[in-house]
Structure formats: structure tokens, C-alpha cells
Protein backbone atom coordinates (compact mmCIF):
# COMPACT_ATOMS: atom_id res chain seq x y z
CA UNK A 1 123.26 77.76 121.91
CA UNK A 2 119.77 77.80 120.73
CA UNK A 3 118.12 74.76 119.91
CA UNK A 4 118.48 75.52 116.44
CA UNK A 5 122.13 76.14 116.29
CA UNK A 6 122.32 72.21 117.46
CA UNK A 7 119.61 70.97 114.42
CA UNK A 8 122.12 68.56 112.10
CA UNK A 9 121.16 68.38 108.46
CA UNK A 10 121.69 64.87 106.47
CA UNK A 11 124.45 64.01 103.81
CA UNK A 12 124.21 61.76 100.80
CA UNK A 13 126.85 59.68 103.15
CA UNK A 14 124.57 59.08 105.86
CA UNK A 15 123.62 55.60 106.58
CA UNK A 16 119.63 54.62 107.28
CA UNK A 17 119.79 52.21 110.09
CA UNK A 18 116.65 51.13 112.26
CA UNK A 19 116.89 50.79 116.19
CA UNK A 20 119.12 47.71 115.39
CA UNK A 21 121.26 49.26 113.58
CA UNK A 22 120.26 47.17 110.46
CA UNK A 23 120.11 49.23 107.14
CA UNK A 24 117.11 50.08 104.92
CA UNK A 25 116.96 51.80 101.85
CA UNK A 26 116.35 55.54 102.20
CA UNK A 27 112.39 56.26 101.26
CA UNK A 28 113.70 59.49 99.41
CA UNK A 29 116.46 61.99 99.03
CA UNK A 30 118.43 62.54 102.28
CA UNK A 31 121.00 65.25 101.78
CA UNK A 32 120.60 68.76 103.49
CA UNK A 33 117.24 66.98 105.54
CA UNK A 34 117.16 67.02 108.82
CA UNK A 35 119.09 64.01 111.00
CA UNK A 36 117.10 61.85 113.40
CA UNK A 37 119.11 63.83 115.90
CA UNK A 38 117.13 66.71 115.76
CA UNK A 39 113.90 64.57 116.89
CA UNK A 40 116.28 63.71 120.39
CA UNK A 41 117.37 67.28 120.52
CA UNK A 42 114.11 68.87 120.43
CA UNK A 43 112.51 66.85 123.14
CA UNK A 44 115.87 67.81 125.47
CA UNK A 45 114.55 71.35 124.43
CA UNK A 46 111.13 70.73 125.56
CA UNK A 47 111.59 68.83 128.66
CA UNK A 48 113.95 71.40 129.58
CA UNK A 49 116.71 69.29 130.59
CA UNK A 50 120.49 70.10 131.68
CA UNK A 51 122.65 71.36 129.03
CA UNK A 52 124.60 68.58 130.09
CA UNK A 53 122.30 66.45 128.12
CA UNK A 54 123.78 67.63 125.01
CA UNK A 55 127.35 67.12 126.38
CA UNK A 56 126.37 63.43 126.77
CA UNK A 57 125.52 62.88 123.55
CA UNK A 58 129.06 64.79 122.25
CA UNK A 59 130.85 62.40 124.28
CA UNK A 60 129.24 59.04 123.53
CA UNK A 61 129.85 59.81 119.44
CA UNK A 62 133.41 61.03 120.43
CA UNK A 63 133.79 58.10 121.85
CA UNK A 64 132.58 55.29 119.87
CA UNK A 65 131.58 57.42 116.23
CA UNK A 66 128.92 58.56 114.35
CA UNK A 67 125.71 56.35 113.91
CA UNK A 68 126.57 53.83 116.21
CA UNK A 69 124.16 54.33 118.97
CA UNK A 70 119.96 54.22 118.83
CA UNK A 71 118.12 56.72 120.95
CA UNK A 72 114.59 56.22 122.28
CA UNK A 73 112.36 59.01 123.65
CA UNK A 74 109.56 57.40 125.99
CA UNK A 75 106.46 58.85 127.79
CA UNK A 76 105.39 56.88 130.88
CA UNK A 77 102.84 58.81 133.42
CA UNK A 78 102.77 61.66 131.73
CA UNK A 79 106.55 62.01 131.52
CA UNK A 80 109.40 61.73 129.11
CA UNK A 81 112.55 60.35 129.69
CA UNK A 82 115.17 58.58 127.65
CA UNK A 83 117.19 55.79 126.54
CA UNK A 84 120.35 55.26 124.60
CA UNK A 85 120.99 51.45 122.69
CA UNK A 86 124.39 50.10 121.85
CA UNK A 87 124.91 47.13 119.41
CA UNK A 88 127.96 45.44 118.42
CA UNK A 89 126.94 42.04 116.64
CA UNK A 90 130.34 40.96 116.72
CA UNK A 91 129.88 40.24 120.86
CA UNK A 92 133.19 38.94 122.65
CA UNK A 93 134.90 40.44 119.37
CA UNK A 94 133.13 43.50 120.58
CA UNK A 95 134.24 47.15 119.62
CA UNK A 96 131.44 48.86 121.46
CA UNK A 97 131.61 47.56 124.94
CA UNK A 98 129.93 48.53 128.00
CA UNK A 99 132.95 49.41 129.50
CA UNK A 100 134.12 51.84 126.38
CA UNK A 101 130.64 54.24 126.53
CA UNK A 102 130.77 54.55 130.52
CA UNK A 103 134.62 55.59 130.09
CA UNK A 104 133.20 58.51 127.20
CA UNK A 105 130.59 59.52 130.12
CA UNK A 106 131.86 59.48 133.62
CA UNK A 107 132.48 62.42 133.85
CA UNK A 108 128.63 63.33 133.56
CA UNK A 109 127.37 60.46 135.08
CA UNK A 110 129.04 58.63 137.41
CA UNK A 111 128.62 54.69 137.68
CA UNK A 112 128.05 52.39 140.41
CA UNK A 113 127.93 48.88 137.97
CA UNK A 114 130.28 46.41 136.81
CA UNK A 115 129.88 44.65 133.43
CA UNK A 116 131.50 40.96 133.22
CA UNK A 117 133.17 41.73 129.69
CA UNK A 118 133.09 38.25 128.81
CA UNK A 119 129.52 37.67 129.06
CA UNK A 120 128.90 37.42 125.35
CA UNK A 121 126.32 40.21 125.07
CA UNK A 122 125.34 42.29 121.80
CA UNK A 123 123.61 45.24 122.92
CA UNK A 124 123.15 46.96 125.93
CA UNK A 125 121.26 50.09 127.08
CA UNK A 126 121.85 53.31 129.52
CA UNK A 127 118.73 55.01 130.96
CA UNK A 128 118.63 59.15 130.56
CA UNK A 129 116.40 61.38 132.80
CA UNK A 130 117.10 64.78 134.79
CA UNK A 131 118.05 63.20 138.02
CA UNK A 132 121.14 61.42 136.01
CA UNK A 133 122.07 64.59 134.38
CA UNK A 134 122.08 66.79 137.11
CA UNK A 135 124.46 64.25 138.89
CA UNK A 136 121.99 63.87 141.29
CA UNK A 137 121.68 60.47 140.92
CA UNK A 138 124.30 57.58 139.71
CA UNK A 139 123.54 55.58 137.02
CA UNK A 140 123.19 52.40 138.99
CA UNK A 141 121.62 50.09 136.05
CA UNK A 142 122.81 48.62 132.45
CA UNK A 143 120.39 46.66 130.57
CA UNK A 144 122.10 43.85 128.85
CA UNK A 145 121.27 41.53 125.93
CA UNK A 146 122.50 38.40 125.28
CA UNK A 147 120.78 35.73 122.35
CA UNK A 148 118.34 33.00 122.68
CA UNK A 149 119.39 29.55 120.75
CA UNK A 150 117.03 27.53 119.87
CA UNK A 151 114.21 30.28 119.31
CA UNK A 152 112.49 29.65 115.72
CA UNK A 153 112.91 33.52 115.32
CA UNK A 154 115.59 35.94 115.86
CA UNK A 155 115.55 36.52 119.54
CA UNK A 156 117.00 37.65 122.68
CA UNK A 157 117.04 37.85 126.95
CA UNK A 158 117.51 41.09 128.71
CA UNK A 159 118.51 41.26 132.54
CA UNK A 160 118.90 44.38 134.61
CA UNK A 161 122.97 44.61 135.33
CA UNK A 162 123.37 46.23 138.95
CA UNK A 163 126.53 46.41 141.05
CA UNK A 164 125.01 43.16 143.36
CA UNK A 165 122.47 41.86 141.12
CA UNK A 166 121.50 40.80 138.25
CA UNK A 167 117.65 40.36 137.13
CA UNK A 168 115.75 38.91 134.12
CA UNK A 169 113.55 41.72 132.35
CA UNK A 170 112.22 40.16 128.97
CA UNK A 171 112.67 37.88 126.30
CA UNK A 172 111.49 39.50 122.54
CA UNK A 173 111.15 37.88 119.33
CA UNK A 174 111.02 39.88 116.07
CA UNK A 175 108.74 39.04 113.02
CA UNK A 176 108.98 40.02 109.30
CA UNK A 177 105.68 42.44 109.06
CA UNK A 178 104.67 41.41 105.45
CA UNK A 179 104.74 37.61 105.56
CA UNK A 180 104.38 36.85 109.66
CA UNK A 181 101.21 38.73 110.88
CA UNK A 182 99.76 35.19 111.75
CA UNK A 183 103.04 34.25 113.99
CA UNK A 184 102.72 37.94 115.39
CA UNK A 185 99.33 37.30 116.39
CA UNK A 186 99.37 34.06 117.65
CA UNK A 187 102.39 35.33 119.72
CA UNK A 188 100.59 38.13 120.96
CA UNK A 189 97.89 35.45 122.36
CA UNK A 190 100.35 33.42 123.71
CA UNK A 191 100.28 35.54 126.89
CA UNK A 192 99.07 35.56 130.28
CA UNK A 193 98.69 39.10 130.57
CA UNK A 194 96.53 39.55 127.36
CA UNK A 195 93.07 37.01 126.72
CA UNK A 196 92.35 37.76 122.54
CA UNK A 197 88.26 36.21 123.69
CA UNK A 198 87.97 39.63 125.37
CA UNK A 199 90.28 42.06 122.95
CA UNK A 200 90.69 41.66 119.76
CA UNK A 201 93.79 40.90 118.25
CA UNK A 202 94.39 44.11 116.76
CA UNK A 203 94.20 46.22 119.92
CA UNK A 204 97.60 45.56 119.54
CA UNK A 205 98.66 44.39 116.26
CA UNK A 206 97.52 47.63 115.10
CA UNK A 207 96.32 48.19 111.41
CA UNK A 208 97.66 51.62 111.39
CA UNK A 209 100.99 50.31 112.34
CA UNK A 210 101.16 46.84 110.88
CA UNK A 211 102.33 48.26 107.27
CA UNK A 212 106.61 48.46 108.50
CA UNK A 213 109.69 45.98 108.17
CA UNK A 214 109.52 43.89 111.32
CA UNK A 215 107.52 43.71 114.30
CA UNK A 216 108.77 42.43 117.86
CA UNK A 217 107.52 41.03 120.90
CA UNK A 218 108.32 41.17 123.99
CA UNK A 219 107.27 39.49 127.23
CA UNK A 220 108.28 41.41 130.42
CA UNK A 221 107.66 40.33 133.94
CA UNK A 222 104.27 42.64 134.48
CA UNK A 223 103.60 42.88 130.56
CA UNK A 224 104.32 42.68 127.28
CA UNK A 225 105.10 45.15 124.53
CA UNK A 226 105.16 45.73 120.70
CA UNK A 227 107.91 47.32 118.85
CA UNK A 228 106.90 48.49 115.17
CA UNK A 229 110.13 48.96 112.77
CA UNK A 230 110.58 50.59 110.03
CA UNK A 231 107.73 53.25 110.19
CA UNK A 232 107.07 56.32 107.88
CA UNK A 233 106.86 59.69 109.32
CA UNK A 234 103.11 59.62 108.60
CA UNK A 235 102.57 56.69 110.54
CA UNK A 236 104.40 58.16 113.67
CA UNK A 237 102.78 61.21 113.71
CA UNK A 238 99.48 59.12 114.11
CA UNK A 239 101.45 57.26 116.96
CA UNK A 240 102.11 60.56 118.61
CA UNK A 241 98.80 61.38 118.51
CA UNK A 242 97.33 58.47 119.31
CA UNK A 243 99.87 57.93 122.75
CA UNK A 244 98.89 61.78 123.19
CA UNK A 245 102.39 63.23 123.15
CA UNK A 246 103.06 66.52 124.11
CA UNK A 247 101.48 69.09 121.43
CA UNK A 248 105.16 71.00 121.26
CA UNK A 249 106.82 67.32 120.27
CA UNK A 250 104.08 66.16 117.73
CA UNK A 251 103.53 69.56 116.53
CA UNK A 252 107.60 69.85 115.56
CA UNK A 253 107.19 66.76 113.65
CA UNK A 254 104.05 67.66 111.84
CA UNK A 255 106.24 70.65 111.47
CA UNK A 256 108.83 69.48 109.63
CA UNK A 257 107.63 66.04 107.79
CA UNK A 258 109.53 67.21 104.72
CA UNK A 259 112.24 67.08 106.39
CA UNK A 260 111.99 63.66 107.88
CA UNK A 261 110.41 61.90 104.94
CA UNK A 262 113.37 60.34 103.95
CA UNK A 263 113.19 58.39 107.82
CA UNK A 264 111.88 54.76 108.66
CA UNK A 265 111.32 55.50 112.55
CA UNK A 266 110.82 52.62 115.47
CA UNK A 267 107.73 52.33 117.58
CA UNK A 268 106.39 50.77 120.55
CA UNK A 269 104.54 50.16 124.01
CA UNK A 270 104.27 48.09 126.71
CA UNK A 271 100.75 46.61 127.43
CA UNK A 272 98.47 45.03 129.42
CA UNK A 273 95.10 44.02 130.17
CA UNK A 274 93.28 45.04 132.76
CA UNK A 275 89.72 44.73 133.88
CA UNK A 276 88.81 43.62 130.20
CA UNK A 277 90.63 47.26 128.75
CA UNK A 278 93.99 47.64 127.02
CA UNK A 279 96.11 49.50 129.58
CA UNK A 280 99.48 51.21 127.66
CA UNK A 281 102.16 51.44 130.92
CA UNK A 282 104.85 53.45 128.44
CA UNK A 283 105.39 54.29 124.67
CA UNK A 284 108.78 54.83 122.54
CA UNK A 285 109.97 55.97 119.51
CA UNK A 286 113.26 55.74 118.33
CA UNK A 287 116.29 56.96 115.88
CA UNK A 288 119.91 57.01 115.56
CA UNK A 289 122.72 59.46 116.35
């Protein structure tokens, strides 16, 4: 099946969600438009990955439905890779379980964790690359998110969920873009990793990006990162450009902005400073199948 063939064109039924699954309004007419979808598929197409990619992403909406699951296509040393999000707000109530997507893919990609179900978790994430595809490699990590109480913002922990460990990755805090910029950037100071008498503040908080939803934050253990929701195609074609994505991936976008200009997409990238520079480690964009 050629690329093509797999393209998926929107209905007036479709729901706009943002990597958390929250809803927007749709920024104009949807039906007979391309899905976000085709964004994932295409970059499957480029990076020439198994067929069994595609399989994977059959089985996860078999197995838990349509426009439940967030997708994010990253570029880190000059390669791409990918990552699939699962939310179910409702947590020990959960429908969407760790347990329930690794049933829908074992038989692509074999698992060597286990997920306490009663940890009271509302999202969790599966890493995608060739190695895991191929089989060559079991998928031998689930990142899991759990909330932070007391936090004067909406936020959350991540740890690293392997078969004999378990590891803190980040805490992230998310901001409302048009009345927080100030909390965004004294958060963004508020680091160890980043000194705002060197950079400026908006080395980061970047103007071309600023104008979305909500903004998060994210300290990691080497760095932080930025997350910009609720972006217009316009804006993440600059991001691809900017991050210097592949020509084939920006140039499909570019490409086809008509078709995606009914879209709010996700951005981001992880940061640090170094030697008085802004060093980006990786960069992410995201939609939802």
C-alpha cells in the first residue's frame, strides 16, 4: 500500500484534541481535510520504517478506539524516532491502562515491564523506533505519570517504569499562554541548567511560539524543556524550519497547509545551556490518532 492509500481524510465528527487530549475549537472547516494521522504516516514513509509500524498503530486504535492516543514525532542527533501518549483522567477508574495497549501490541513488540495497576497514574507513554519494530529489540521501558498536589499549577511527575526499576525523569507544569507569560518566564529562570543574565528570556519563551493555548515546563534530570500547545500550522512550519527538519517532512507540510489548517499542533524541546549558548538536545511535535 502506497503511502497515499493510508492518508485519512477528516469528518465533521472528528474531535480536535491537543496532546492532552483536551478539546479546542476547530480553527476552520474539518471535513474531507486531512487527519493528523497523515503527519505520523508520512514520517514512517520517510524514515523508511517496517511496515509493521503501520500494523502498530491498527492495533492500538483496535484496541482502545479512535482518538484516544497522542503521537509525537521527535528529531534528536539528526534522527527521528517516535512516541505514542495515553491518557485516561479517570486514573484507578482507568479504561486505558497500561496493561490494555501492551495486550493490543505484543504481538509486534514484545514486553519485558510490569505496570503496578494500582499506582494511580493518568498517562503513560511507549517509545517507537526501528529496532522495536523489527523485533529486534523489546520494549523494556513505560513512562508513567502520576499528579503533583500541592503544585499552584496543573502538574505532574514522570518516572521511567522498567522490569527492576523505577526512575524519576521530570516534573512539568503547564501555563495558560495569554495571561501567564510572567509565571512562564520566571519558571524558566528558576533553573539550574539555564542563567537568564547570560540568555535572554526569550531564547526560549519564543515570540514566534508564545501566541498558543498553554505552555509547559518541564525540568528533567540533565535539562529542561518547553512544550508549546495549541499551535497553527503556520507556526509549526517555522518550528520545522527552525529545528531544521528533514526537507521531505517540512516540505509535505508546506505542501499541504490547506489541508491542515483546521489543526492546533503541539511543540517542544529540551534545552540547555552550555558554554553561555542555547544547546536544543531533541525537538517534538505532536497530534492525535
Amino acid at each position: 500500500m502506497s503511502i497515499e492509500q493510508r492518508f485519512e481524510f477528516a469528518t465533521d465528527q472528528d474531535p480536535s484534541l491537543n496532546y492532552c487530549l483536551w478539546p479546542y475549537p476547530p480553527q476552520a472547516p474539518a471535513e474531507d481535510k486531512f487527519r493528523a494521522i497523515n503527519l505520523l504516516y508520512q514520517t514512517f514513509d520517510y524514515a523508511g520504517i517496517d511496515a509493521k509500524a503501520f500494523e502498530i498503530v491498527d492495533s492500538i486504535r483496535d484496541g482502545i478506539g479512535p482518538f484516544r492516543t497522542v503521537f509525537g514525532v521527535k528529531q534528536f542527533a539528526e534522527q527521528i524516532a517516535w512516541e505514542f501518549y495515553f491518557y485516561d483522567y479517570k486514573r484507578r477508574e482507568r479504561q486505558v491502562s497500561i496493561s490494555r495497549v501492551l495486550r493490543a501490541i505484543r504481538r509486534y513488540m514484545p514486553t519485558m515491564v510490569e505496570v503496578n495497576e494500582n499506582l494511580p497514574y493518568f498517562m503513560f507513554s511507549l517509545d517507537l523506533n526501528h529496532k522495536l519494530v523489527k523485533g529486534e529489540s523489546p520494549l523494556d521501558v513505560v513512562h508513567v505519570y502520576v499528579g503533583n498536589p500541592g503544585s499552584v499549577v496543573s502538574s505532574g511527575i514522570a518516572y521511567a517504569v522498567r522490569m527492576d526499576s523505577m526512575t524519576l525523569e521530570n516534573f512539568y507544569f503547564f501555563f495558560d499562554a495569554a495571561s501567564q507569560l510572567a509565571e512562564v518566564a520566571g519558571k524558566i529562570a528558576s533553573s539550574a541548567l539555564f542563567d537568564d543574565t547570560v540568555l535572554p528570556i526569550h531564547a526560549v519563551l519564543l515570540p514566534e511560539l508564545r501566541q498558543c493555548r498553554t505552555i509547559c515546563l518541564a525540568n528533567k534530570q540533565t535539562h529542561d524543556c518547553i512544550y508549546f500547545s495549541g499551535v497553527t500550522v503556520e507556526q509549526l512550519l517555522w518550528f520545522l524550519d527552525w529545528q531544521q527538519y528533514p526537507a521531505p517532512i517540512a516540505s509535505f507540510v508546506k505542501q499541504n497547509r490547506r489541508n491542515l489548517d483546521h489543526l492546533l499542533f503541539d511543540v517542544g524541546f529540551d534545552y540547555r545551556m552550555e558554554r553561555g549558548k542555547l544547546r536544543i538536545i531533541k525537538s517534538g511535535y505532536y497530534g492525535v490518532f
